[in-house]
C-alpha atoms as a PDB file:
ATOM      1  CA  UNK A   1      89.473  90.378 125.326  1.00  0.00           C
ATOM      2  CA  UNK A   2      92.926  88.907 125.632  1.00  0.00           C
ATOM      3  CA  UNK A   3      95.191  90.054 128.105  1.00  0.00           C
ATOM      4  CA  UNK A   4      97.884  92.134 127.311  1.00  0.00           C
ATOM      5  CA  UNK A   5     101.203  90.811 126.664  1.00  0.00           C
ATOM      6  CA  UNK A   6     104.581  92.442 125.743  1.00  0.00           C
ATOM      7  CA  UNK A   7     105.416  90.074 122.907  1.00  0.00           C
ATOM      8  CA  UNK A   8     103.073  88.679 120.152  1.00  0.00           C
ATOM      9  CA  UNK A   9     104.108  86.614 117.423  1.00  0.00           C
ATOM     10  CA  UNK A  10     101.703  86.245 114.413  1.00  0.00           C
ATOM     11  CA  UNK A  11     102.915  83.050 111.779  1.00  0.00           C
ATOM     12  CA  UNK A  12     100.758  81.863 109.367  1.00  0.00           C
ATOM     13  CA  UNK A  13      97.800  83.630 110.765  1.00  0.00           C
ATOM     14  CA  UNK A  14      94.560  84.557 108.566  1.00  0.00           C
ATOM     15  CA  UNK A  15      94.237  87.794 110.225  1.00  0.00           C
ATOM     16  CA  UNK A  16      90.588  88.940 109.195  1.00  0.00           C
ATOM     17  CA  UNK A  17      89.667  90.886 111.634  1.00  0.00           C
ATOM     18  CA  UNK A  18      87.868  94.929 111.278  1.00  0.00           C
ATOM     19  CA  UNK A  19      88.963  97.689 113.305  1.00  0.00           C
ATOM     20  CA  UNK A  20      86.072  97.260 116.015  1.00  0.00           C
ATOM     21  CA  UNK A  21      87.267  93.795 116.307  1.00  0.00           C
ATOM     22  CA  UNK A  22      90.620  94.612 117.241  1.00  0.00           C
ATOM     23  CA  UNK A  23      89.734  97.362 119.696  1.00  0.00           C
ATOM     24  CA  UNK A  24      87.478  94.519 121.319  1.00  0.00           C
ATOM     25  CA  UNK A  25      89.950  91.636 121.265  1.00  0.00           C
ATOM     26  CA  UNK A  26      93.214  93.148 121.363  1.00  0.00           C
ATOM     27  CA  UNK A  27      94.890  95.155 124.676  1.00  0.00           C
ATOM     28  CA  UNK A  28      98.139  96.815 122.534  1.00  0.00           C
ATOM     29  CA  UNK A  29      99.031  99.218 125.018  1.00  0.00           C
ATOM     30  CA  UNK A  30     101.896  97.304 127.026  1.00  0.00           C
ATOM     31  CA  UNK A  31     103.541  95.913 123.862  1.00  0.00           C
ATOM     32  CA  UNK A  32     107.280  96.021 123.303  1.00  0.00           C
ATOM     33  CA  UNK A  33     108.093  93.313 120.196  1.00  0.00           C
ATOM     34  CA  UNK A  34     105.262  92.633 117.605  1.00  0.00           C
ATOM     35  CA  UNK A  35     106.761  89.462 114.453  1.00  0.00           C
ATOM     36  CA  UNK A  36     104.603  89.098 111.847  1.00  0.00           C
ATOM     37  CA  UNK A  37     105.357  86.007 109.526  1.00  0.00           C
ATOM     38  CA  UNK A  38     103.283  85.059 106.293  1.00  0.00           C
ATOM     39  CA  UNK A  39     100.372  87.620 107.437  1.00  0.00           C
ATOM     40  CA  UNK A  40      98.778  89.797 105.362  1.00  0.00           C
ATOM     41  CA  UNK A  41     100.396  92.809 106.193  1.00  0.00           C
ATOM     42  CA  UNK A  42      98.108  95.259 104.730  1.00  0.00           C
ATOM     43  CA  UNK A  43      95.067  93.790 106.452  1.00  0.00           C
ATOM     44  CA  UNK A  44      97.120  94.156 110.011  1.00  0.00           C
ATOM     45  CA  UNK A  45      97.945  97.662 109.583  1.00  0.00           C
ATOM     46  CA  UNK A  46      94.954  98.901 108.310  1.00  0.00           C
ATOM     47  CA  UNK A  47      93.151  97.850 111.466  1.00  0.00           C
ATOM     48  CA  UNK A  48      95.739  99.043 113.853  1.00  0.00           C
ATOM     49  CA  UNK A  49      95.713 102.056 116.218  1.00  0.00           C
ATOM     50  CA  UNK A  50      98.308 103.792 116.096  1.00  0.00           C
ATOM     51  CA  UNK A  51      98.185 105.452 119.421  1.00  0.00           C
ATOM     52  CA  UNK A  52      97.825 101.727 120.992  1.00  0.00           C
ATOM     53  CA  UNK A  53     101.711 101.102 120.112  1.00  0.00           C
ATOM     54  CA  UNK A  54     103.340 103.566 121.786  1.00  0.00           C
ATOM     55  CA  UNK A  55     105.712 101.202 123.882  1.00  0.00           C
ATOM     56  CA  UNK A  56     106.663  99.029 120.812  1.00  0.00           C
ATOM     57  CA  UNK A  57     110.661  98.667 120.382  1.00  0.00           C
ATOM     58  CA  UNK A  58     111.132  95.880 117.933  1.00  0.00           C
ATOM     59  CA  UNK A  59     108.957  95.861 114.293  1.00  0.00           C
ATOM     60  CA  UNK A  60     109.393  92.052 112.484  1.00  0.00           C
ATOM     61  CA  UNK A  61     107.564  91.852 108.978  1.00  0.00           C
ATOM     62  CA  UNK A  62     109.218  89.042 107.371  1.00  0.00           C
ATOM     63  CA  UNK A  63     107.999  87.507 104.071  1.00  0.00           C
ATOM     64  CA  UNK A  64     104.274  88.853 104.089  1.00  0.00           C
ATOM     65  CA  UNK A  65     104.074  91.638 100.905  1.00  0.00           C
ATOM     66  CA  UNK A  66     103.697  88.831  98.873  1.00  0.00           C
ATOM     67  CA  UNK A  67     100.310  88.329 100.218  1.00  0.00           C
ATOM     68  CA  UNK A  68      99.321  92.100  99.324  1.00  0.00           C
ATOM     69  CA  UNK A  69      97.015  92.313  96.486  1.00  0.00           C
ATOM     70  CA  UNK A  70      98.026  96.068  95.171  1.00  0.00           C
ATOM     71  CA  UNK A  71     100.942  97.734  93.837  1.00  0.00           C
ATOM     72  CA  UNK A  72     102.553  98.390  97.182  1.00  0.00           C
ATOM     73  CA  UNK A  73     100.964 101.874  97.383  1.00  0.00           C
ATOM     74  CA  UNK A  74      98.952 101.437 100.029  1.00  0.00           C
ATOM     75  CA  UNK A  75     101.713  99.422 102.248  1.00  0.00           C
ATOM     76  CA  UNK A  76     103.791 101.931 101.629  1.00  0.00           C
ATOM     77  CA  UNK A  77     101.535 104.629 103.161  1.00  0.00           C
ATOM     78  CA  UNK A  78     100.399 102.571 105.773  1.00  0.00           C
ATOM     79  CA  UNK A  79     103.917 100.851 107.540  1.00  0.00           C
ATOM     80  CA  UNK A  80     105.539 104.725 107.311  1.00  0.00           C
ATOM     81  CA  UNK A  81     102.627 106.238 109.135  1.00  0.00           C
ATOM     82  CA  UNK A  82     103.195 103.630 111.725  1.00  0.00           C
ATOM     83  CA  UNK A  83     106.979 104.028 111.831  1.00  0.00           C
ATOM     84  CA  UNK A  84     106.547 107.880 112.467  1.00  0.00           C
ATOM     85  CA  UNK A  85     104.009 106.869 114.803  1.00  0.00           C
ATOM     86  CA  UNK A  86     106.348 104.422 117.172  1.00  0.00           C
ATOM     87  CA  UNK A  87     108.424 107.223 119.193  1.00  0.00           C
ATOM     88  CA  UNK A  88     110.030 104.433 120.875  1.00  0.00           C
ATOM     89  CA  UNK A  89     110.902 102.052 118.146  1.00  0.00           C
ATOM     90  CA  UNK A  90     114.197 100.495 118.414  1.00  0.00           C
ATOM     91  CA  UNK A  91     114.370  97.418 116.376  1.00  0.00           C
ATOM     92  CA  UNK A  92     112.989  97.192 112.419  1.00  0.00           C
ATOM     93  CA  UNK A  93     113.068  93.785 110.490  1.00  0.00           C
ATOM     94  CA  UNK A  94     112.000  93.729 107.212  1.00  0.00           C
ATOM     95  CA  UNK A  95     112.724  90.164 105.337  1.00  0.00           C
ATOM     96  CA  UNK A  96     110.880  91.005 101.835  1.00  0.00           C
ATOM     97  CA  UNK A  97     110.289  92.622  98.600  1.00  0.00           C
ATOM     98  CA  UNK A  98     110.817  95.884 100.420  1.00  0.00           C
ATOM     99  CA  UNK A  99     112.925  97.858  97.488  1.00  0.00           C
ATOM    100  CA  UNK A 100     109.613  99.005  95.680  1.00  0.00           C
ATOM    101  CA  UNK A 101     107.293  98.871  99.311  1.00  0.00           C
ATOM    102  CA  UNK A 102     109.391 101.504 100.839  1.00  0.00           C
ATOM    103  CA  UNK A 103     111.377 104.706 100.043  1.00  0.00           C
ATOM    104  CA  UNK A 104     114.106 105.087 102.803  1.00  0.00           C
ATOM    105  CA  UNK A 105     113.928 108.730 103.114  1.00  0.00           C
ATOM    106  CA  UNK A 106     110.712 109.070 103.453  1.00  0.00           C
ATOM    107  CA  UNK A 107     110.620 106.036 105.462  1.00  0.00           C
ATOM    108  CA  UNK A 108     113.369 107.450 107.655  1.00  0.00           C
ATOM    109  CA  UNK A 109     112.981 110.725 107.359  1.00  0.00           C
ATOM    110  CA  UNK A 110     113.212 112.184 111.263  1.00  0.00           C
ATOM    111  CA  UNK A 111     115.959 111.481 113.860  1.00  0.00           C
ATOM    112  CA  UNK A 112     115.562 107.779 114.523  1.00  0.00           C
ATOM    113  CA  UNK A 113     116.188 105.967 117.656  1.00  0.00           C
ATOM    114  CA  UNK A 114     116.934 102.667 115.782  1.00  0.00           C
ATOM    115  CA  UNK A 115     119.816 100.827 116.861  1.00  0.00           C
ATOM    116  CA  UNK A 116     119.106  97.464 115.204  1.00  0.00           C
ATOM    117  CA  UNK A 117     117.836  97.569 110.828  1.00  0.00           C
ATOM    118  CA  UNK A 118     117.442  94.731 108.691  1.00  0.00           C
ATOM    119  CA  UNK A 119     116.654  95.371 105.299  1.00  0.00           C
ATOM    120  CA  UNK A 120     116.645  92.217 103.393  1.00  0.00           C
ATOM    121  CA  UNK A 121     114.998  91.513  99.555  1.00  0.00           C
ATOM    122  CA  UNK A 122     114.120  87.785 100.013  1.00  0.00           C
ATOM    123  CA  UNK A 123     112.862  88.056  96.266  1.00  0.00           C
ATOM    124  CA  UNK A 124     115.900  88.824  94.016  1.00  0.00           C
ATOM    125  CA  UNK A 125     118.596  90.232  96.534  1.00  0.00           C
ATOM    126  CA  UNK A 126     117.957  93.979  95.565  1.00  0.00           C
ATOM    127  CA  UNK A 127     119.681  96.136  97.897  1.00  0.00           C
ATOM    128  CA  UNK A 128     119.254  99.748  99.064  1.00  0.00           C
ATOM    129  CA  UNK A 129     121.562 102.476  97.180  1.00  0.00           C
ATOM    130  CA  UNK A 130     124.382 104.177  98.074  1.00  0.00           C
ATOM    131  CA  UNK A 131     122.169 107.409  98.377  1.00  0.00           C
ATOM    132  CA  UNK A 132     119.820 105.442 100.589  1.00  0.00           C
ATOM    133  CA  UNK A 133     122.150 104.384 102.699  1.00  0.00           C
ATOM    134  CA  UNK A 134     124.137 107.765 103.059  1.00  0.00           C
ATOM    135  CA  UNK A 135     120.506 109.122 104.265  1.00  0.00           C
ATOM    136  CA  UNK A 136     120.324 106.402 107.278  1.00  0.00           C
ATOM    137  CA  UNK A 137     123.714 107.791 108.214  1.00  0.00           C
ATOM    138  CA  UNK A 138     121.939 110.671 108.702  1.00  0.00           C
ATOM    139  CA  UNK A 139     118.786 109.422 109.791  1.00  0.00           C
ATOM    140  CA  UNK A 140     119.781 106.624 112.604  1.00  0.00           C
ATOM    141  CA  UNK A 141     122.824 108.197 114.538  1.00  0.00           C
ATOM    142  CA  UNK A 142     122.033 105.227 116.874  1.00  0.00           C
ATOM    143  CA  UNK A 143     122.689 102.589 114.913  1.00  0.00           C
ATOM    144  CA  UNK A 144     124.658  99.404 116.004  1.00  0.00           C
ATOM    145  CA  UNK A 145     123.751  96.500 113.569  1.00  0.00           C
ATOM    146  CA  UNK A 146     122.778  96.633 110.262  1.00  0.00           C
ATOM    147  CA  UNK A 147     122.015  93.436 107.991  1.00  0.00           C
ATOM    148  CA  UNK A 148     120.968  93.692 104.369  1.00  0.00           C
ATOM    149  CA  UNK A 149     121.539  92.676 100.742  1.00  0.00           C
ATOM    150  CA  UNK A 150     125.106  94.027  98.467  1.00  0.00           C
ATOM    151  CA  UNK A 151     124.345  93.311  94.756  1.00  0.00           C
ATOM    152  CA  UNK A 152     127.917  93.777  92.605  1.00  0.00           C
ATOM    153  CA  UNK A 153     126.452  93.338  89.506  1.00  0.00           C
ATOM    154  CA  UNK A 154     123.227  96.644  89.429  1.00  0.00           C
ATOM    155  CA  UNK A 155     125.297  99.031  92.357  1.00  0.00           C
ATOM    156  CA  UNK A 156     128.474 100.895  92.666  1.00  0.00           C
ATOM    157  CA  UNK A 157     129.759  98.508  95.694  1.00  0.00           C
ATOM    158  CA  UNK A 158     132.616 100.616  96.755  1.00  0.00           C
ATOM    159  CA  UNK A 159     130.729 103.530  97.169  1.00  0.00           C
ATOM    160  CA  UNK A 160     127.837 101.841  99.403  1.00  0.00           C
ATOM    161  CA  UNK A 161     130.990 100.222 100.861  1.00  0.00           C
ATOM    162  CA  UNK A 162     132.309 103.529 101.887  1.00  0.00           C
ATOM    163  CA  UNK A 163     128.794 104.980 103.138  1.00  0.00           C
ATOM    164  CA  UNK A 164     128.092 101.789 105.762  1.00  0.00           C
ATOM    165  CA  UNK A 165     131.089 102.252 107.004  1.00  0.00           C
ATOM    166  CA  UNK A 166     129.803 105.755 108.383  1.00  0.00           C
ATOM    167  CA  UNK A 167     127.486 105.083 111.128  1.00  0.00           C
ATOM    168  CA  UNK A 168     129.244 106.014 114.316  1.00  0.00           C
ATOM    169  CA  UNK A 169     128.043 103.576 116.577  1.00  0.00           C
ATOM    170  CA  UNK A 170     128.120 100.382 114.278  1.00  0.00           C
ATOM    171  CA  UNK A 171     129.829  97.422 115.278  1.00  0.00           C
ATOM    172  CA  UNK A 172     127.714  94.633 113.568  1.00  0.00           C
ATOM    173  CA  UNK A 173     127.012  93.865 109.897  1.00  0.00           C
ATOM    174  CA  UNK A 174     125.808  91.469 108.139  1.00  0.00           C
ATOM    175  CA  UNK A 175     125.620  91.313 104.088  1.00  0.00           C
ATOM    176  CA  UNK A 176     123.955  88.673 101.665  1.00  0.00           C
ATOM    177  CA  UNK A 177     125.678  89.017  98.428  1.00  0.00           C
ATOM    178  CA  UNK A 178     123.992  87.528  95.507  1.00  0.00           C
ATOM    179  CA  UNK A 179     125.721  85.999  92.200  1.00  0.00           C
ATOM    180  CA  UNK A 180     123.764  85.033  89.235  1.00  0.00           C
ATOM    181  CA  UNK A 181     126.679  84.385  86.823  1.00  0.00           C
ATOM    182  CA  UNK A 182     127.093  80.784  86.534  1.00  0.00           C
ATOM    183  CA  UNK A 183     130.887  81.217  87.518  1.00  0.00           C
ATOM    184  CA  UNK A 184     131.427  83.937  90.399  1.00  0.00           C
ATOM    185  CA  UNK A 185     133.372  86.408  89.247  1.00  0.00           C
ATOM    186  CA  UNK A 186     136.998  87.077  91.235  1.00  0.00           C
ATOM    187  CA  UNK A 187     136.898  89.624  94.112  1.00  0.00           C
ATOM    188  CA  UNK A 188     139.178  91.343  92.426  1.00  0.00           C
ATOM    189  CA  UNK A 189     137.297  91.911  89.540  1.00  0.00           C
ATOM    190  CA  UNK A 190     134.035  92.517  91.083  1.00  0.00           C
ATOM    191  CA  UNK A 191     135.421  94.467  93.961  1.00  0.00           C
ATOM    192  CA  UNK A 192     138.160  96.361  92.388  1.00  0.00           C
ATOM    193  CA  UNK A 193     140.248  95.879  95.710  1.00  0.00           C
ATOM    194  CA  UNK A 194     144.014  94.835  95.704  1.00  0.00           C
ATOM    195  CA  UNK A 195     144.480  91.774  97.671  1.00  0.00           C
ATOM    196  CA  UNK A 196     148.068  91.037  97.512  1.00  0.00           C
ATOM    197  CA  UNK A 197     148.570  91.852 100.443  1.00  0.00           C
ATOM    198  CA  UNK A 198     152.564  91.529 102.405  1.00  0.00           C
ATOM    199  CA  UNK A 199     150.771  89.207 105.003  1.00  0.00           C
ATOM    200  CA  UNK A 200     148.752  87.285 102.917  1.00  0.00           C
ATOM    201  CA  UNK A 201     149.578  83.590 103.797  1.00  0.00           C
ATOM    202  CA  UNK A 202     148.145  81.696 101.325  1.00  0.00           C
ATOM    203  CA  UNK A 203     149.894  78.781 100.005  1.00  0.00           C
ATOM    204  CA  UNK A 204     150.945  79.155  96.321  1.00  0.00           C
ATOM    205  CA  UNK A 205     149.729  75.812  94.619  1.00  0.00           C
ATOM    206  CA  UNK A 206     146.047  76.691  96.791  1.00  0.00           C
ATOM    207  CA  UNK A 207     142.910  76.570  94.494  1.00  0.00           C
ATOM    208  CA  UNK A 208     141.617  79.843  93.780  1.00  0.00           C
ATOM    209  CA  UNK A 209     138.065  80.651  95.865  1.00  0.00           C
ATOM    210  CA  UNK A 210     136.406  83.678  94.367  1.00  0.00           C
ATOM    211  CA  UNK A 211     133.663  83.680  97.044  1.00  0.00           C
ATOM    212  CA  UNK A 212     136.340  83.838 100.131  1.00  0.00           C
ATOM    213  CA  UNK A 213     138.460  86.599  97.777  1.00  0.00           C
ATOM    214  CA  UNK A 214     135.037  88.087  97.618  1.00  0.00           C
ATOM    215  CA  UNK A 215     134.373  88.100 101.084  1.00  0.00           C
ATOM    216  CA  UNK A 216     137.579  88.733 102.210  1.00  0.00           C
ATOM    217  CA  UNK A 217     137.848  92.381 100.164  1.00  0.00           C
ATOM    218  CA  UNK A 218     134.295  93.143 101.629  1.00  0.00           C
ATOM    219  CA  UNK A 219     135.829  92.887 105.139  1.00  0.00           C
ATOM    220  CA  UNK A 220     138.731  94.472 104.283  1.00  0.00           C
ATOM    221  CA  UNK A 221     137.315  97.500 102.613  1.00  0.00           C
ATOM    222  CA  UNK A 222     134.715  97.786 105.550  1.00  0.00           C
ATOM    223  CA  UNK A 223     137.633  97.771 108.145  1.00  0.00           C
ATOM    224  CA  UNK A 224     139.307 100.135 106.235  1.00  0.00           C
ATOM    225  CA  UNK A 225     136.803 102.727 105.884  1.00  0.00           C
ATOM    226  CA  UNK A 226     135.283 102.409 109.069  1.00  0.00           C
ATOM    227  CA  UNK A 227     134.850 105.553 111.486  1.00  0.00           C
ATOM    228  CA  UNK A 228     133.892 105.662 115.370  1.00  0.00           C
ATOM    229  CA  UNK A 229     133.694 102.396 116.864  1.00  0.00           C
ATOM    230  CA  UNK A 230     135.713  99.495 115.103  1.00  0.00           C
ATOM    231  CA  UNK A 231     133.057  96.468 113.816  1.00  0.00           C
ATOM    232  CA  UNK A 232     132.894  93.623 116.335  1.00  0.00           C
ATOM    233  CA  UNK A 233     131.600  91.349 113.877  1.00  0.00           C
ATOM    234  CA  UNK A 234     131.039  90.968 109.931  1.00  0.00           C
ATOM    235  CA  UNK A 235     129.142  88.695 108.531  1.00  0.00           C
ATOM    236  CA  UNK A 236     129.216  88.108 104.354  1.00  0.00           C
ATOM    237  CA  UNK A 237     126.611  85.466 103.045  1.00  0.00           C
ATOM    238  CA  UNK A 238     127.265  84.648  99.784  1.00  0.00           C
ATOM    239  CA  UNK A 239     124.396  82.993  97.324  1.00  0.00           C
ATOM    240  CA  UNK A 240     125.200  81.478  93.747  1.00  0.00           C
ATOM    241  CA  UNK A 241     121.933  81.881  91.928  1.00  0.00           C
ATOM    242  CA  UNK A 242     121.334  79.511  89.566  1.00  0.00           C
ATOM    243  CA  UNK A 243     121.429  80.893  85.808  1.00  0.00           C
ATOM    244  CA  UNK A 244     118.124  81.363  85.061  1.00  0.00           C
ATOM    245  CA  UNK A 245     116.181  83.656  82.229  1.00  0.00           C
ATOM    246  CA  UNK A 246     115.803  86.977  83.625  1.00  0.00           C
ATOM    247  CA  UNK A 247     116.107  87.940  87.243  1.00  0.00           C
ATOM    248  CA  UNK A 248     116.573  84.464  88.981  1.00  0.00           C
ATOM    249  CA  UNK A 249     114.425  84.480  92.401  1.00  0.00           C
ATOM    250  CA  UNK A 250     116.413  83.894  95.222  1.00  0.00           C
ATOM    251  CA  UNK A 251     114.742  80.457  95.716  1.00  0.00           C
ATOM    252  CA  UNK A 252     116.963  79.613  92.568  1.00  0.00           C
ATOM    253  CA  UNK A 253     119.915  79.259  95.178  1.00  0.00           C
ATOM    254  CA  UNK A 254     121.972  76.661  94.152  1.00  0.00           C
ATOM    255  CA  UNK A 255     124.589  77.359  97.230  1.00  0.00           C
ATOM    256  CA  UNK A 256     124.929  79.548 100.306  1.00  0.00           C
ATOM    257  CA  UNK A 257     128.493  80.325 101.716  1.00  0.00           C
ATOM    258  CA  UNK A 258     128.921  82.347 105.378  1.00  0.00           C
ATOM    259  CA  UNK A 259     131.925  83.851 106.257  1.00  0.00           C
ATOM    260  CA  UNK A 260     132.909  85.679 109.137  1.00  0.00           C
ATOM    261  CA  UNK A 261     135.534  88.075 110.261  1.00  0.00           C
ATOM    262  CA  UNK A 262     138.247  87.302 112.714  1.00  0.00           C
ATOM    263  CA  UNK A 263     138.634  89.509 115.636  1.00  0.00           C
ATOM    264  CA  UNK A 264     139.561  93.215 114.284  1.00  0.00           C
ATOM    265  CA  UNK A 265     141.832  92.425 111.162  1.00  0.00           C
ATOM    266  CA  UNK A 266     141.323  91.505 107.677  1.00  0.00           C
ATOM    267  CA  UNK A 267     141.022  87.924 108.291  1.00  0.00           C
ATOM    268  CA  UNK A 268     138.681  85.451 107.437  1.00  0.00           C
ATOM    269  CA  UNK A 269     137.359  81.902 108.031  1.00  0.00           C
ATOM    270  CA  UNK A 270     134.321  80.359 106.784  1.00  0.00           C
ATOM    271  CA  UNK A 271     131.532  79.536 109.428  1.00  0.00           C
ATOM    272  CA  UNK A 272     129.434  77.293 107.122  1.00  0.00           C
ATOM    273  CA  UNK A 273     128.678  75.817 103.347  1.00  0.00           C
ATOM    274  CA  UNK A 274     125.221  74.570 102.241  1.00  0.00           C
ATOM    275  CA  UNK A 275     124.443  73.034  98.436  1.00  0.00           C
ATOM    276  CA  UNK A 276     120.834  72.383  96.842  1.00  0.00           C
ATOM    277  CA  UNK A 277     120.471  69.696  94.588  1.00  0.00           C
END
């Protein structure tokens, strides 16, 4: 048997194991932080004990549902019994397909100790709704950072806007914003948000930059709305999608923009640019 550790990291592993294997192999019972990476994830958690987890306080399941030969039924069954089934759970990352794995209420539907969510569709951007969202308010009083996907073109922005903005305890967000249009539309536009604002300070002859005016009215509209503690930091990720037929996968990036807030106003610099051919 292999000793038991507080941290185990599973990447690219062909994890083939039956229950009475893992019982055998596996000691579970100190573990804190369990990352699973490119696993099949229904395979894991259908030979897991539940009762073995007790102590775990950070859940990573990053780009593994692709490997799941169903309809996401029986994932969906299986990773919320285990949620309900960590008392002491903390920390959930889920990098994936998750929109049609998971339904958030159900998912979340008991006073949470989570401080730290990532919900993030690494297949088309999809991102949770407004309703979903007003649930987790509900759901994860305890909640300090949230990262996760804002699609303008299939949500009502300023209403999920307005929701996020509700946690108590938040003071970290981070948003990927996704853009299939070949030419980004303007913030204003997109965000219905006035940015004239008496301190803006942008030269007059400047090039316009829809993806900073985009960013910027995210920021602003967060600071705006936000209750308890003020946000510490804010994080938009813009992606221009390539214009493809259909739904363009998010491997169809043709660009990636990150910008960041700057201390507690409305301003905003850009942290970093990235093009694919």
């Amino acid at each position: 048997m292999f000793p038991p550790r507080r941290i185990l990291i599973l990447e690219h592993y062909d994890w083939q194991h039956t229950k009475e294997e893992v019982k055998a192999m596996w000691d579970f019972s100190r573990l804190e932080s369990l990352s699973l990476h490119f696993v099949d994830i229904y395979n894991v958690l259908k030979t897991l004990t539940m009762s073995k987890l007790q102590l775990l306080k950070t859940l990573a399941i990053k780009k593994c549902l692709f490997l799941v030969d169903d309809d996401g039924d029986k994932f969906h069954g299986l990773i919320t019994d285990l949620i309900v089934a960590l008392p002491n759970l903390e920390e959930f990352l889920l990098h994936d397909s998750w929109v049609n794995s998971i339904n958030i209420p159900v998912f979340f539907g008991y006073h949470s100790k989570i401080t730290r969510l990532e919900l993030l569709d690494t297949r088309d951007g999809e991102q949770m709704t407004a309703d979903d969202s007003a649930h987790l308010v509900r759901a994860c009083p305890d909640l300090r950072s949230l990262k996760t996907n804002l699609d303008p073109e299939r949500h009502d922005v300023q209403r999920f806007l307005k929701t996020v903005a509700e946690f108590l305890k938040m003071n970290s967000m981070w948003l990927e914003v996704y853009k299939r249009q070949p030419t980004p539309l303007s913030a204003s536009e997109e965000m219905d948000v006035d940015l004239t604002d008496e301190d803006d300070d942008q030269a007059p002859n400047t090039p316009p930059d829809p993806d900073y005016d985009a960013a910027r009215s995210i920021i602003r509209k967060l600071s705006i709305e936000k209750v308890g503690v003020p946000f510490e930091k804010l994080i938009i990720v813009v992606r221009n999608i390539s214009p493809l037929a259909g739904r363009a996968p998010i491997s169809e990036t043709s660009a990636m923009r990150m910008f960041s807030s700057r201390g507690t106003g409305y301003e905003v610099e850009e942290v970093w640019t990235v093009s694919y051919p």
